[in-house]
N, C-alpha and C. Protein backbone atom coordinates (compact mmCIF):
# COMPACT_ATOMS: atom_id res chain seq x y z
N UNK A 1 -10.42 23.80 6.88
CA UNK A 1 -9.86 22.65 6.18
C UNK A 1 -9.38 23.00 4.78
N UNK A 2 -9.85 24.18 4.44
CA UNK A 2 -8.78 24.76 3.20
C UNK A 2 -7.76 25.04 3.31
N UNK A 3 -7.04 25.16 4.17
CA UNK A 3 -5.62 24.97 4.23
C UNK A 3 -4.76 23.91 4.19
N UNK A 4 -3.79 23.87 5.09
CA UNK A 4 -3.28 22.81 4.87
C UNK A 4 -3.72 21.87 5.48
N UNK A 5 -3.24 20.57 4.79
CA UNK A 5 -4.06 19.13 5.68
C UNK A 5 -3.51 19.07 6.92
N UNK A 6 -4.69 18.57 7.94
CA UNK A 6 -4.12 18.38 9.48
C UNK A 6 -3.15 17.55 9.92
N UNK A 7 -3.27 16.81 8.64
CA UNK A 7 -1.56 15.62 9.33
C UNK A 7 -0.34 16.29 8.89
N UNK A 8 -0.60 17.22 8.20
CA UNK A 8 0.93 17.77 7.91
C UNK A 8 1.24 19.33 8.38
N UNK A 9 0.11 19.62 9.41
CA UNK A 9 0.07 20.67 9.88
C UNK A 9 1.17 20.99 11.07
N UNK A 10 1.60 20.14 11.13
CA UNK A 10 2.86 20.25 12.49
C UNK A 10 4.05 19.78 11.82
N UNK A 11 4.22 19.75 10.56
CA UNK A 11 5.40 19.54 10.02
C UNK A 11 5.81 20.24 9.62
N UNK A 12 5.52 21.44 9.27
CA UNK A 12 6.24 23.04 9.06
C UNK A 12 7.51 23.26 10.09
N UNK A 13 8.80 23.72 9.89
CA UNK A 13 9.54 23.97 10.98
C UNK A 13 10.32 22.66 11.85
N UNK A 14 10.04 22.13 11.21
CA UNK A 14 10.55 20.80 11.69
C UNK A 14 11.56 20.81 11.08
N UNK A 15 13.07 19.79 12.01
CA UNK A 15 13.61 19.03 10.86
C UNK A 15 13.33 17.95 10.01
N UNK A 16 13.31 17.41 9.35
CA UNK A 16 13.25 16.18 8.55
C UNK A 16 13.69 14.85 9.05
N UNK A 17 14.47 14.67 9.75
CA UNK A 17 15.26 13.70 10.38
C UNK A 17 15.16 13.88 11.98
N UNK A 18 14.13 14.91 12.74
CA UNK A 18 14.50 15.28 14.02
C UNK A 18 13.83 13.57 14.48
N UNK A 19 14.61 13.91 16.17
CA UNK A 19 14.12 12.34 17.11
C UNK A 19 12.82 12.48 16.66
N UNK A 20 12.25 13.43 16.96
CA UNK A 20 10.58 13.26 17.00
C UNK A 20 9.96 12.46 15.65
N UNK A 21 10.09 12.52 14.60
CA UNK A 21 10.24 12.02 12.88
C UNK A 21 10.45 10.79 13.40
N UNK A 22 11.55 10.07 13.65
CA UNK A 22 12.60 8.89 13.18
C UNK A 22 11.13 7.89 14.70
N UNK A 23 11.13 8.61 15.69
CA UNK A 23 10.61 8.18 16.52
C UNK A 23 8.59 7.72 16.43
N UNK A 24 7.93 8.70 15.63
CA UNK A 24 6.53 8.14 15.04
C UNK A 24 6.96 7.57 14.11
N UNK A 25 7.81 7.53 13.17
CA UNK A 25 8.30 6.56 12.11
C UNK A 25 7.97 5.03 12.47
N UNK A 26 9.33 5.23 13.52
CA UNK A 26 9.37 3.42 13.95
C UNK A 26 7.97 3.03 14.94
N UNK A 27 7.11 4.12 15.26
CA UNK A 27 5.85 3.37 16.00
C UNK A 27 4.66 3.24 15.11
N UNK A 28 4.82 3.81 13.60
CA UNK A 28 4.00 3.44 12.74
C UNK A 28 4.53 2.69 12.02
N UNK A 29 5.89 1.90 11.83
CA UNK A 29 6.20 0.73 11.42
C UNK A 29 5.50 -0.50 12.23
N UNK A 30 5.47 -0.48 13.17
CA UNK A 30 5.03 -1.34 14.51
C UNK A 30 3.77 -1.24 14.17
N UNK A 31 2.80 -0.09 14.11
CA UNK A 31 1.78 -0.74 13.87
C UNK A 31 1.29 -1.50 12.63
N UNK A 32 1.71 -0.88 10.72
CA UNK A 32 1.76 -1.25 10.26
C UNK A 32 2.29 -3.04 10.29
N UNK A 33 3.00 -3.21 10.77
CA UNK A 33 3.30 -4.83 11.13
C UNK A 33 2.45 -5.44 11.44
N UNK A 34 1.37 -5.07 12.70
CA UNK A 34 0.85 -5.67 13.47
C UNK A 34 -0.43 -5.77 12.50
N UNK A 35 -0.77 -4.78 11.93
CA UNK A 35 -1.83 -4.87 10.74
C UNK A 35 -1.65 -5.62 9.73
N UNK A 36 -0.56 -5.89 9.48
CA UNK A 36 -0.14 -7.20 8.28
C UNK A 36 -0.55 -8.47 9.17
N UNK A 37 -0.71 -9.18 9.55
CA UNK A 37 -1.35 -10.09 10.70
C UNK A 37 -3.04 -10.00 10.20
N UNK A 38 -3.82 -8.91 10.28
CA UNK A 38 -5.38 -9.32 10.34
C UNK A 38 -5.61 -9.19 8.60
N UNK A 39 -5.57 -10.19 8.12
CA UNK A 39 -5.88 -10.14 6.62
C UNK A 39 -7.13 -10.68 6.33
N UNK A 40 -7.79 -10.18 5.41
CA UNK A 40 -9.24 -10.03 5.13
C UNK A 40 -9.58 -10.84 3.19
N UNK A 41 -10.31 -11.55 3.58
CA UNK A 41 -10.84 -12.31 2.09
C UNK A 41 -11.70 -11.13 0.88
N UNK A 42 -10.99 -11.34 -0.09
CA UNK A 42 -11.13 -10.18 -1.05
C UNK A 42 -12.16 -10.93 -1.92
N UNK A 43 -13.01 -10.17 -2.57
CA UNK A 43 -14.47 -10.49 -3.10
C UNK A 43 -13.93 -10.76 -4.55
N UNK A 44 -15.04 -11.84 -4.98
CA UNK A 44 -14.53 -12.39 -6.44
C UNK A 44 -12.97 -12.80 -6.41
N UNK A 45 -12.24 -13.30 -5.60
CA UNK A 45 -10.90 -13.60 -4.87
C UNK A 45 -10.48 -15.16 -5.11
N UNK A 46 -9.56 -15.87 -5.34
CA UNK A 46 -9.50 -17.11 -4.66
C UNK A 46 -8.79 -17.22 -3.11
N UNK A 47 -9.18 -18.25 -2.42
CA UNK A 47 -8.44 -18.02 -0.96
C UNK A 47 -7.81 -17.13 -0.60
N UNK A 48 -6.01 -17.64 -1.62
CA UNK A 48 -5.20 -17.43 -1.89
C UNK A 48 -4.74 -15.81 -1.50
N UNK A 49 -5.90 -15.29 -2.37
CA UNK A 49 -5.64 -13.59 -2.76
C UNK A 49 -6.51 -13.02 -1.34
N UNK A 50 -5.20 -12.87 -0.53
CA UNK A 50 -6.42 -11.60 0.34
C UNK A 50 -5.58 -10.42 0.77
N UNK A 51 -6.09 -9.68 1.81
CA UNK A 51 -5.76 -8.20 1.79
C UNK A 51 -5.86 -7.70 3.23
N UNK A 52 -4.68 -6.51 3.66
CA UNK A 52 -5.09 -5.97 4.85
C UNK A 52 -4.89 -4.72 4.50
N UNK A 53 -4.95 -3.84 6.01
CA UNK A 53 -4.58 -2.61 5.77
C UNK A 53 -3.50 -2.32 6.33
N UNK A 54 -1.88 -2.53 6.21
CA UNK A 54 -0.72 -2.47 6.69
C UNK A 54 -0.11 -1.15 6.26
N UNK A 55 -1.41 -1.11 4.85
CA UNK A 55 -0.52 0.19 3.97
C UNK A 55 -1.13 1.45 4.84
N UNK A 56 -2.14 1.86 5.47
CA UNK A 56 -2.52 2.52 6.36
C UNK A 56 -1.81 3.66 7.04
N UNK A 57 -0.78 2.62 8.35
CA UNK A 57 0.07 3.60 9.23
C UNK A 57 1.15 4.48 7.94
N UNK A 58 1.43 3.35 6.83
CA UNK A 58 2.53 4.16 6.03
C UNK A 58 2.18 5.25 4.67
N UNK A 59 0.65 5.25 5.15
CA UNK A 59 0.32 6.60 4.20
C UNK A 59 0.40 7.53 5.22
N UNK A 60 -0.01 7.13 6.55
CA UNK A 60 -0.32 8.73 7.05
C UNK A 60 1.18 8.97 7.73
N UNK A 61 2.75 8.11 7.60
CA UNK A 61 3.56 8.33 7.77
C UNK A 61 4.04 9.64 6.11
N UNK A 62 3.25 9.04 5.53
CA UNK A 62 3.91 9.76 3.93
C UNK A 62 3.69 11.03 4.10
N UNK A 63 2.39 11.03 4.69
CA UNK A 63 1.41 12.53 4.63
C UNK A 63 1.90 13.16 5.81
N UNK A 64 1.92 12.87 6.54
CA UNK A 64 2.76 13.67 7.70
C UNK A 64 3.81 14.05 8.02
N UNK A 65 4.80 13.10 7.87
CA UNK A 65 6.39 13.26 8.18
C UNK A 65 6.87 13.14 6.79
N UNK A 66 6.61 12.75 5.57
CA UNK A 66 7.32 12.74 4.21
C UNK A 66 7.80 12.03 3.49
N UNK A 67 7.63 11.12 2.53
CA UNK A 67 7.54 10.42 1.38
C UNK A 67 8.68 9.22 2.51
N UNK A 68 9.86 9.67 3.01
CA UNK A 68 10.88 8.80 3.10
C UNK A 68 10.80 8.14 4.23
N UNK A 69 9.67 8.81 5.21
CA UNK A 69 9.05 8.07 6.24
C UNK A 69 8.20 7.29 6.07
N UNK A 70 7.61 7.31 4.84
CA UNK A 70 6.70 6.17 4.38
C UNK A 70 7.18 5.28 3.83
N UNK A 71 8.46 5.42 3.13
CA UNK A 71 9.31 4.31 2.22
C UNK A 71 9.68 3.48 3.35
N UNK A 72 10.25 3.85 4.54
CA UNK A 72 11.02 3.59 5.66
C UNK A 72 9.53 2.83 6.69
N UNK A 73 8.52 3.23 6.54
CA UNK A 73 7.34 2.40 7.57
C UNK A 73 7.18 1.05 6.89
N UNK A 74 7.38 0.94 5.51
CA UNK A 74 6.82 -0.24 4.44
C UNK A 74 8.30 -1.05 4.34
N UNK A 75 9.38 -0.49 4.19
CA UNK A 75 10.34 -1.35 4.45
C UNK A 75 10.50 -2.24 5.76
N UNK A 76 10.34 -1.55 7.24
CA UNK A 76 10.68 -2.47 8.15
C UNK A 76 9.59 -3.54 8.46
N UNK A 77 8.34 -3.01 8.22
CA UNK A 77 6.91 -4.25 7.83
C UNK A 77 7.71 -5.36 7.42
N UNK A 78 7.90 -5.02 5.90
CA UNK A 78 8.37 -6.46 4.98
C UNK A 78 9.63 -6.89 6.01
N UNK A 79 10.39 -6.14 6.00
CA UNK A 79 11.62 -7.14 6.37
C UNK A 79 11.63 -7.46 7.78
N UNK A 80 10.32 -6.88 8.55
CA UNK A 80 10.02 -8.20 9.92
C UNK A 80 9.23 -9.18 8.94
N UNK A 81 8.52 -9.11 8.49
CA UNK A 81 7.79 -10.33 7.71
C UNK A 81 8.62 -11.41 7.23
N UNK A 82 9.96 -11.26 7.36
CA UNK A 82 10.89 -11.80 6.48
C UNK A 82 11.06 -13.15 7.18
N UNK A 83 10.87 -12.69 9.03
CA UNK A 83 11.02 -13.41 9.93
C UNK A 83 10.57 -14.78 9.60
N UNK A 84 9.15 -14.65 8.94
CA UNK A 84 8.26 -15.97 8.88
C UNK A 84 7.63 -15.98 7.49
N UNK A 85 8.48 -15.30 6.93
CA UNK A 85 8.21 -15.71 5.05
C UNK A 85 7.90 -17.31 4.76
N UNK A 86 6.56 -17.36 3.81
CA UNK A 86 6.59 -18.43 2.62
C UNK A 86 6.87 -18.74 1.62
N UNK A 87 7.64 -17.33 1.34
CA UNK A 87 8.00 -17.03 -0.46
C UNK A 87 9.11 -16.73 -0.33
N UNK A 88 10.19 -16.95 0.53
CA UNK A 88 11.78 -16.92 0.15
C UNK A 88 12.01 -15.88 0.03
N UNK A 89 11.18 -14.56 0.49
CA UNK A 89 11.22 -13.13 0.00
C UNK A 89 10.38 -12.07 -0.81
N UNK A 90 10.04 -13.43 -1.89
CA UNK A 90 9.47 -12.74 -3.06
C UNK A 90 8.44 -12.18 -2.42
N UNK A 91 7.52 -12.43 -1.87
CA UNK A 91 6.00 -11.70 -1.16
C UNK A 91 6.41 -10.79 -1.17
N UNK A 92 7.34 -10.72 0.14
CA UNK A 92 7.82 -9.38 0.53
C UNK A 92 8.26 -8.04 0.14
N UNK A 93 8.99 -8.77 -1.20
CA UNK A 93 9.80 -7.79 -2.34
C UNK A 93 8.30 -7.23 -2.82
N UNK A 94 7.61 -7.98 -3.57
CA UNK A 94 6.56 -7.83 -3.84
C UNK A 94 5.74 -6.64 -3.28
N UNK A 95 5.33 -7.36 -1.90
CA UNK A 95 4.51 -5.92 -1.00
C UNK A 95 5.39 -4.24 -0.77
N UNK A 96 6.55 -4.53 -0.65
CA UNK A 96 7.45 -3.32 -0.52
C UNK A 96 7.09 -2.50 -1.80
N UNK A 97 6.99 -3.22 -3.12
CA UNK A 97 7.12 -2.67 -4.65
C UNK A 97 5.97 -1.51 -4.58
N UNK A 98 4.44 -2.34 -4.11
CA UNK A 98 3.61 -2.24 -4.34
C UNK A 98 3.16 -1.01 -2.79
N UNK A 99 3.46 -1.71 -2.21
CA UNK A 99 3.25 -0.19 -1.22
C UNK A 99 4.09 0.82 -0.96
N UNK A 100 5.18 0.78 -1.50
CA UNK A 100 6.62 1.89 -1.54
C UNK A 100 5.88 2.81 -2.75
N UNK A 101 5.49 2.13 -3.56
CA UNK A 101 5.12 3.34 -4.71
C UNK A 101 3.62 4.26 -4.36
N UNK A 102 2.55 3.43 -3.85
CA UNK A 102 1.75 3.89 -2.89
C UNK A 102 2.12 4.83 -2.48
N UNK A 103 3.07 4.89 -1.20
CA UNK A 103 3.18 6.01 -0.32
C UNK A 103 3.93 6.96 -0.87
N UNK A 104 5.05 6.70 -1.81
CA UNK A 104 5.75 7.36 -2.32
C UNK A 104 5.07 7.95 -2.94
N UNK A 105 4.65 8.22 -3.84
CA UNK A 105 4.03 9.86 -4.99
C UNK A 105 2.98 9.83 -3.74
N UNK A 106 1.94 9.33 -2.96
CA UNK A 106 1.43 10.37 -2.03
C UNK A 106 2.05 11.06 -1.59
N UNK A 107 3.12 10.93 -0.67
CA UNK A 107 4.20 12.13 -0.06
C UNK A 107 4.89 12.93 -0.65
N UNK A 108 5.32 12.61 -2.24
CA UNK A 108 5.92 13.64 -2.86
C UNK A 108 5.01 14.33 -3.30
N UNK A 109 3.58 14.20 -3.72
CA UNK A 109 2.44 15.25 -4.19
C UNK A 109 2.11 15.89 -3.07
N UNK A 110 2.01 15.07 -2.09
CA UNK A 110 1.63 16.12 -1.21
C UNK A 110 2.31 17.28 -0.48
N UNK A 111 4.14 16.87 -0.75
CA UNK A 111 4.60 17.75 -0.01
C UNK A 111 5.21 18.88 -1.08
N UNK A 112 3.98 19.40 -2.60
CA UNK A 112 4.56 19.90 -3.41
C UNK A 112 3.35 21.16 -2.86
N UNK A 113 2.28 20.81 -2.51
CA UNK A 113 1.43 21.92 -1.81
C UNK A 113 0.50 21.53 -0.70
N UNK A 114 0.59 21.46 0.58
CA UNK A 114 0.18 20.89 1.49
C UNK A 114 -1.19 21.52 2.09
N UNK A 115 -2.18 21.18 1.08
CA UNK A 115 -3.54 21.25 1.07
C UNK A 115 -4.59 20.49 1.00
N UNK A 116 -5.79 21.02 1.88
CA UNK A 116 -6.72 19.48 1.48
C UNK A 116 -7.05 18.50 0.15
N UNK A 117 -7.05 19.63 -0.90
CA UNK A 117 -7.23 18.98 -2.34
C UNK A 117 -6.14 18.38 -2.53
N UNK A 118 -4.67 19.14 -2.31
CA UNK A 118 -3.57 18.41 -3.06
C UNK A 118 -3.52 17.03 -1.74
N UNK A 119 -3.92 16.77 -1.16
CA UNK A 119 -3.95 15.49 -0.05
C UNK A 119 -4.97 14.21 -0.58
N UNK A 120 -5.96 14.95 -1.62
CA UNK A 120 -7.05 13.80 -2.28
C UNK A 120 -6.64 13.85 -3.49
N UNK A 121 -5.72 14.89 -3.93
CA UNK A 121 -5.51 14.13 -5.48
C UNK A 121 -3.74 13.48 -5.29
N UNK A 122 -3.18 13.71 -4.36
CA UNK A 122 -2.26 12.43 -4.13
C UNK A 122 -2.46 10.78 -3.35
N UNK A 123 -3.89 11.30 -3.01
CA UNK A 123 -4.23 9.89 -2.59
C UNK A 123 -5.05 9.14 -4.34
N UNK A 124 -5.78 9.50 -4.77
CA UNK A 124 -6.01 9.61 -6.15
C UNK A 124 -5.18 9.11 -7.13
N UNK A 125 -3.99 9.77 -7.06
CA UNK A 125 -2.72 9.50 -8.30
C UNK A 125 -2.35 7.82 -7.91
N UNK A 126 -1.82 8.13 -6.50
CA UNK A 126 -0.84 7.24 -5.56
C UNK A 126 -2.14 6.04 -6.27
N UNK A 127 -2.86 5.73 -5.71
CA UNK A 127 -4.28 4.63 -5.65
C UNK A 127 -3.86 4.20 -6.89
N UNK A 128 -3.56 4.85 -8.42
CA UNK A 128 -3.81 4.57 -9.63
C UNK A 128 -2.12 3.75 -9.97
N UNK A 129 -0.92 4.75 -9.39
CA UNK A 129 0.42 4.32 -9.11
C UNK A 129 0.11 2.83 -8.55
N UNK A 130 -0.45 2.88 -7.61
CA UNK A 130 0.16 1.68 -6.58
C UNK A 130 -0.61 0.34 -7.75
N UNK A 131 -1.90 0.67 -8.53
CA UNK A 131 -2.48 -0.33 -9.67
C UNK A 131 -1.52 -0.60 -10.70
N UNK A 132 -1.02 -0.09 -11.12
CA UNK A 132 -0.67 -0.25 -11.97
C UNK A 132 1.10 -1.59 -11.73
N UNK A 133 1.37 -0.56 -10.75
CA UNK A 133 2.82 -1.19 -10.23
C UNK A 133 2.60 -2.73 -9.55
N UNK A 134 0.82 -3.04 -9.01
CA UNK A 134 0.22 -4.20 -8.56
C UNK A 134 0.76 -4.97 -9.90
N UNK A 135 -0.37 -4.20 -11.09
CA UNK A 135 0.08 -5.55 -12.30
C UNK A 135 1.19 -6.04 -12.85
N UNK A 136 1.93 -5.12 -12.60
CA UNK A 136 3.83 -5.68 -12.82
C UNK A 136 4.01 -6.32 -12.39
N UNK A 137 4.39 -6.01 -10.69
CA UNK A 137 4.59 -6.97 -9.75
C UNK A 137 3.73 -8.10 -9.88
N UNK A 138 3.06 -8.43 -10.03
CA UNK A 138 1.82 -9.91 -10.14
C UNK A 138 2.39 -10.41 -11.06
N UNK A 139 2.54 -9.91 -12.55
CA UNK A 139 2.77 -10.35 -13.49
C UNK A 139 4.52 -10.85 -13.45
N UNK A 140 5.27 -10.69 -13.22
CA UNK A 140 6.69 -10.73 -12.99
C UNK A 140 6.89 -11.51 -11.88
N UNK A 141 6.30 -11.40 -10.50
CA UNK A 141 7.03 -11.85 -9.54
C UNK A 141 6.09 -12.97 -8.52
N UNK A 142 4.91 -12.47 -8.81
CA UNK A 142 3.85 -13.32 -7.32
C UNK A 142 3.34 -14.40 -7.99
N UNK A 143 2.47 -13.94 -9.38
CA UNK A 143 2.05 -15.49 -9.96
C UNK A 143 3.18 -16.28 -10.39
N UNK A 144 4.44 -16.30 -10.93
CA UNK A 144 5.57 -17.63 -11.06
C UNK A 144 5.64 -18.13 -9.71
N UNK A 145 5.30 -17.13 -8.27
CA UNK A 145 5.80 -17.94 -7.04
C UNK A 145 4.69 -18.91 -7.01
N UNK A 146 3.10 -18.51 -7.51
CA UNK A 146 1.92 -19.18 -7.31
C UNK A 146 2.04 -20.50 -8.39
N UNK A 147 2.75 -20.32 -9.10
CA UNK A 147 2.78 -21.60 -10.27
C UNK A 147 3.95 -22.51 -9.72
N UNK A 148 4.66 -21.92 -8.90
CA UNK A 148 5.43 -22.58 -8.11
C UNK A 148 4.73 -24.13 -7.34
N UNK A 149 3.58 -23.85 -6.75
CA UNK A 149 2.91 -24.60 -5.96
C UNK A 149 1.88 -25.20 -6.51
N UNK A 150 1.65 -24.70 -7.87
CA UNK A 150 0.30 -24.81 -9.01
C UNK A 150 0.22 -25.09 -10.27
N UNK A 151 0.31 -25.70 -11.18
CA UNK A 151 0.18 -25.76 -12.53
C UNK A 151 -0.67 -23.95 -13.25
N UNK A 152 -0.09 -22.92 -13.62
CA UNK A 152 0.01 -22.25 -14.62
C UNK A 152 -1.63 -22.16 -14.71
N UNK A 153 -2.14 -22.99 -15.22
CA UNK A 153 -3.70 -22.71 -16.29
C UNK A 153 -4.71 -23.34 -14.88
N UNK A 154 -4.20 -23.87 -13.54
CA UNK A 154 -4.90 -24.09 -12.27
C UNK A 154 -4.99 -22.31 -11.74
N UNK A 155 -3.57 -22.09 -11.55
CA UNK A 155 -3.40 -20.40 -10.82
C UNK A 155 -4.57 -19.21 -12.25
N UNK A 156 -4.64 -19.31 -13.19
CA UNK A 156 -5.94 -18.88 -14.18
C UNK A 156 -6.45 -19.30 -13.69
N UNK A 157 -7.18 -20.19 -13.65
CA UNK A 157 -8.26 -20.66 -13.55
C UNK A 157 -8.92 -20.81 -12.17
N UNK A 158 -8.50 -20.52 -10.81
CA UNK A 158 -8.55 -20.24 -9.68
C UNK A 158 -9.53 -18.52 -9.75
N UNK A 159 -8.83 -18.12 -10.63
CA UNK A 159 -9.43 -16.45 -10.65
C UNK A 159 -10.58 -16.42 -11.44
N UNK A 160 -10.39 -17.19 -12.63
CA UNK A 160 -11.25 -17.23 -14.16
C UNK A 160 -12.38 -17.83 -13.08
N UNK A 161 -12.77 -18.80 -11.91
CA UNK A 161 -13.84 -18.98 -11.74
C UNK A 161 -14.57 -18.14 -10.82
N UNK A 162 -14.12 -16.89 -10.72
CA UNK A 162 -14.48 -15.79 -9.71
C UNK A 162 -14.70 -14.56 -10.71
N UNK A 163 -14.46 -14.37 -11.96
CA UNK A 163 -13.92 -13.66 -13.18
C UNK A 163 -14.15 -14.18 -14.43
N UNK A 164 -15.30 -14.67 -14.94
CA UNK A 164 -15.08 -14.99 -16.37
C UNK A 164 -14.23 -14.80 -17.10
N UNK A 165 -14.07 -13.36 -17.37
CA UNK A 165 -13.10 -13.03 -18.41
C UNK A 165 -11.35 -13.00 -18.67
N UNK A 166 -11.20 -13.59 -17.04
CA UNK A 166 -9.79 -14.00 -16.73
C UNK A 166 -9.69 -15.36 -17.40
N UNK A 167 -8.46 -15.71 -18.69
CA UNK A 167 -8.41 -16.55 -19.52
C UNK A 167 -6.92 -16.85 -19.50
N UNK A 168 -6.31 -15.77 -19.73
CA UNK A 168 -4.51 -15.80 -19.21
C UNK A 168 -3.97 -15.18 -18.03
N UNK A 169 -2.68 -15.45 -17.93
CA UNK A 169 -2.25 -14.24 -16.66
C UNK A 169 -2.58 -12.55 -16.85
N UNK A 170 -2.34 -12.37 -18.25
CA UNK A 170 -2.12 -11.17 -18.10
C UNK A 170 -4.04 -10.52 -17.88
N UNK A 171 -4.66 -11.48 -18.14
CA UNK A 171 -5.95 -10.91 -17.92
C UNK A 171 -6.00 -10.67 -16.15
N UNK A 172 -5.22 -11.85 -15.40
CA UNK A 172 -5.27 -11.77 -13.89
C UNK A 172 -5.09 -10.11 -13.43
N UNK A 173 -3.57 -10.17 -14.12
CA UNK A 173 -3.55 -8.20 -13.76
C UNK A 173 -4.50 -7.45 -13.89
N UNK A 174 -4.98 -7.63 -15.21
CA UNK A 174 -5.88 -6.45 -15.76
C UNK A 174 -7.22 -6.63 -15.72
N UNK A 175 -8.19 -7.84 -15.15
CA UNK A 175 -9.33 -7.66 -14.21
C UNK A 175 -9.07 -7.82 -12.86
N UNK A 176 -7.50 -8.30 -11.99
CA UNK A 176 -8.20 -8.83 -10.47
C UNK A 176 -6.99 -7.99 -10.12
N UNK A 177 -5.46 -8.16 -10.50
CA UNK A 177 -4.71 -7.26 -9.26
C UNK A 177 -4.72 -6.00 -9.78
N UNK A 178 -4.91 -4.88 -10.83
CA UNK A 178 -4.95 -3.46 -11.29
C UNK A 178 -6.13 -3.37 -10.64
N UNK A 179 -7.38 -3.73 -10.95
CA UNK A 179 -8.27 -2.93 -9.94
C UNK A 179 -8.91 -3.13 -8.48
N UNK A 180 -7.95 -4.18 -8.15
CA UNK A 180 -8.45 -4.74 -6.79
C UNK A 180 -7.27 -3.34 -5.92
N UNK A 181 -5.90 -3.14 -6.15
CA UNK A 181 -5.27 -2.50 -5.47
C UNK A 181 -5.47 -1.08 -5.89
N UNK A 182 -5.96 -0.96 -6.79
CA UNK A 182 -6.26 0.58 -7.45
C UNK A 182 -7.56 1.16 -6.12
N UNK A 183 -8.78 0.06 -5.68
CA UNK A 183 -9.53 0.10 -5.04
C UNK A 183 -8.94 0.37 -3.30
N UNK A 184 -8.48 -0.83 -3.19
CA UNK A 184 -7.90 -0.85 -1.90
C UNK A 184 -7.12 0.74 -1.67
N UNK A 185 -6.20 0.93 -2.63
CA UNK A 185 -5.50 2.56 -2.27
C UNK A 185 -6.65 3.72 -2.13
N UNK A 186 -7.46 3.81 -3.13
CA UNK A 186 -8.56 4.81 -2.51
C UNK A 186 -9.27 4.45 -1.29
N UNK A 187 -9.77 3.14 -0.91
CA UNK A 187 -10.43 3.08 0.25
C UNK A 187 -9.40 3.66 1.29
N UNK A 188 -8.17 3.08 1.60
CA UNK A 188 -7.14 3.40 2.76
C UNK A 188 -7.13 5.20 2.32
N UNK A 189 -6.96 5.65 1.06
CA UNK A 189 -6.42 7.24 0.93
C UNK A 189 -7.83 7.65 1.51
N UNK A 190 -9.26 7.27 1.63
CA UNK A 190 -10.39 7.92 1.67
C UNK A 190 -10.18 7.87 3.06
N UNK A 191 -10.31 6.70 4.00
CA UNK A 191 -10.40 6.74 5.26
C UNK A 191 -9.47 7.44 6.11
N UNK A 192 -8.32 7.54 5.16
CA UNK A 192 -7.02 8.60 5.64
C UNK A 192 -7.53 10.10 5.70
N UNK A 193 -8.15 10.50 4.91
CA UNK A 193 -8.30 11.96 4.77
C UNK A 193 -9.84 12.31 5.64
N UNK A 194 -10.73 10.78 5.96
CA UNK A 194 -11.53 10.96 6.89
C UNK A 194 -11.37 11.64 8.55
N UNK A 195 -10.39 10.78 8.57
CA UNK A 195 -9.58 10.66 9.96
C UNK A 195 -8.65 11.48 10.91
N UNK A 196 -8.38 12.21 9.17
CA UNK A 196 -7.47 13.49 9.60
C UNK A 196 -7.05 14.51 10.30
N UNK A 197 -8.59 14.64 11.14
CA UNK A 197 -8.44 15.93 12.00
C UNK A 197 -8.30 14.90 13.16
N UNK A 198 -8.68 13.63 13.48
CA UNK A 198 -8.80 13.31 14.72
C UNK A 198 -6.98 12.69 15.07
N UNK A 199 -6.04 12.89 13.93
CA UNK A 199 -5.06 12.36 13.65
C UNK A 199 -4.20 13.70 14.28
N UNK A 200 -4.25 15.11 13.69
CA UNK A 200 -3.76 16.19 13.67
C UNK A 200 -3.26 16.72 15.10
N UNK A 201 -4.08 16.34 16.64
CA UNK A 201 -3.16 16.53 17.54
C UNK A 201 -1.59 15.97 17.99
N UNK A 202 -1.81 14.16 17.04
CA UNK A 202 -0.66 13.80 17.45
C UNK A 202 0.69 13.68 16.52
């Protein structure tokens, strides 16, 4: 396992674009989809805020086949989601932001040395990427959709009673969506690099 990681062990010699690529691509879009469906209630959370693992199929698309197969698993997710949107898009834009950058620097770190370490410190980076790009996106685009349906100091205060120290929005980012998705990316990057060898025949 000091070599290279097992999901990217059959990607040597390949083309980049061969059927075989374009073809686990679109069946880890499919599953990723189907995983956007079982969403799970996030701790210290309101309802509102919950979570799956959709980002999953499109890390180990990043780590295996390459950054643009992961951009490409997280794009067709959202835009089937589009099918039965509540947010006119914005969610969607939203989740793409937030898991495109995810997978993205995983696949470009990883495909700068394709080793077990460089596979945990691009799941590592990516985890801290995908936090940070959470609090933008929250801050810019998901809470105005939530004040949409909510009075402003209700959407605070929904979190502030799960969170003391949540008082404004920008505290929302910087106690509930920076380290709730900073978390979520290491759990999915941890269970990814668990999984890895049992991943590596196919």
């Amino acid at each position: 396992m000091n070599n290279a990681i097992s999901v990217n062990s059959n990607k040597k010699g390949k083309k980049p674009y061969s059927l075989n690529t374009r073809t686990m691509t679109a069946m880890l879009a499919a599953v990723s989809y189907a995983l956007a469906f079982l969403e799970f209630p996030v701790p210290l959370s309101p309802s509102f805020a919950r979570m799956d693992l959709s980002d999953f199929p499109a890390l180990i698309g990043a780590l295996a086949l390459g950054p643009v197969s992961g951009l490409v698993i997280e794009f067709v997710k959202n835009a089937l989601q589009l099918l039965s949107t509540s947010t006119n898009g914005i969610g969607e834009l939203a989740n793409f932001l937030i898991g495109g950058s995810f997978v993205c620097v995983a696949g470009l770190i990883d495909k700068i040395h394709q080793t077990k370490r460089t596979a945990w410190i691009a799941c590592i980076m990516s985890s801290i990427v995908m936090g940070i790009v959470s609090a933008l996106t929250n801050y810019f685009l998901l809470l105005p959709v939530f004040e949409i349906f909510m009075p402003p100091e209700q959407v605070i205060a929904s979190f502030g009673a799960f969170i003391p120290l949540i008082q404004t929005k920008l505290d929302v980012v910087l106690y509930h969506a920076f380290p709730f998705n900073l978390s979520k990316g290491l759990i999915i990057g941890g269970f990814t690099m668990i999984i890895d060898q049992r991943l590596s025949p196919y």
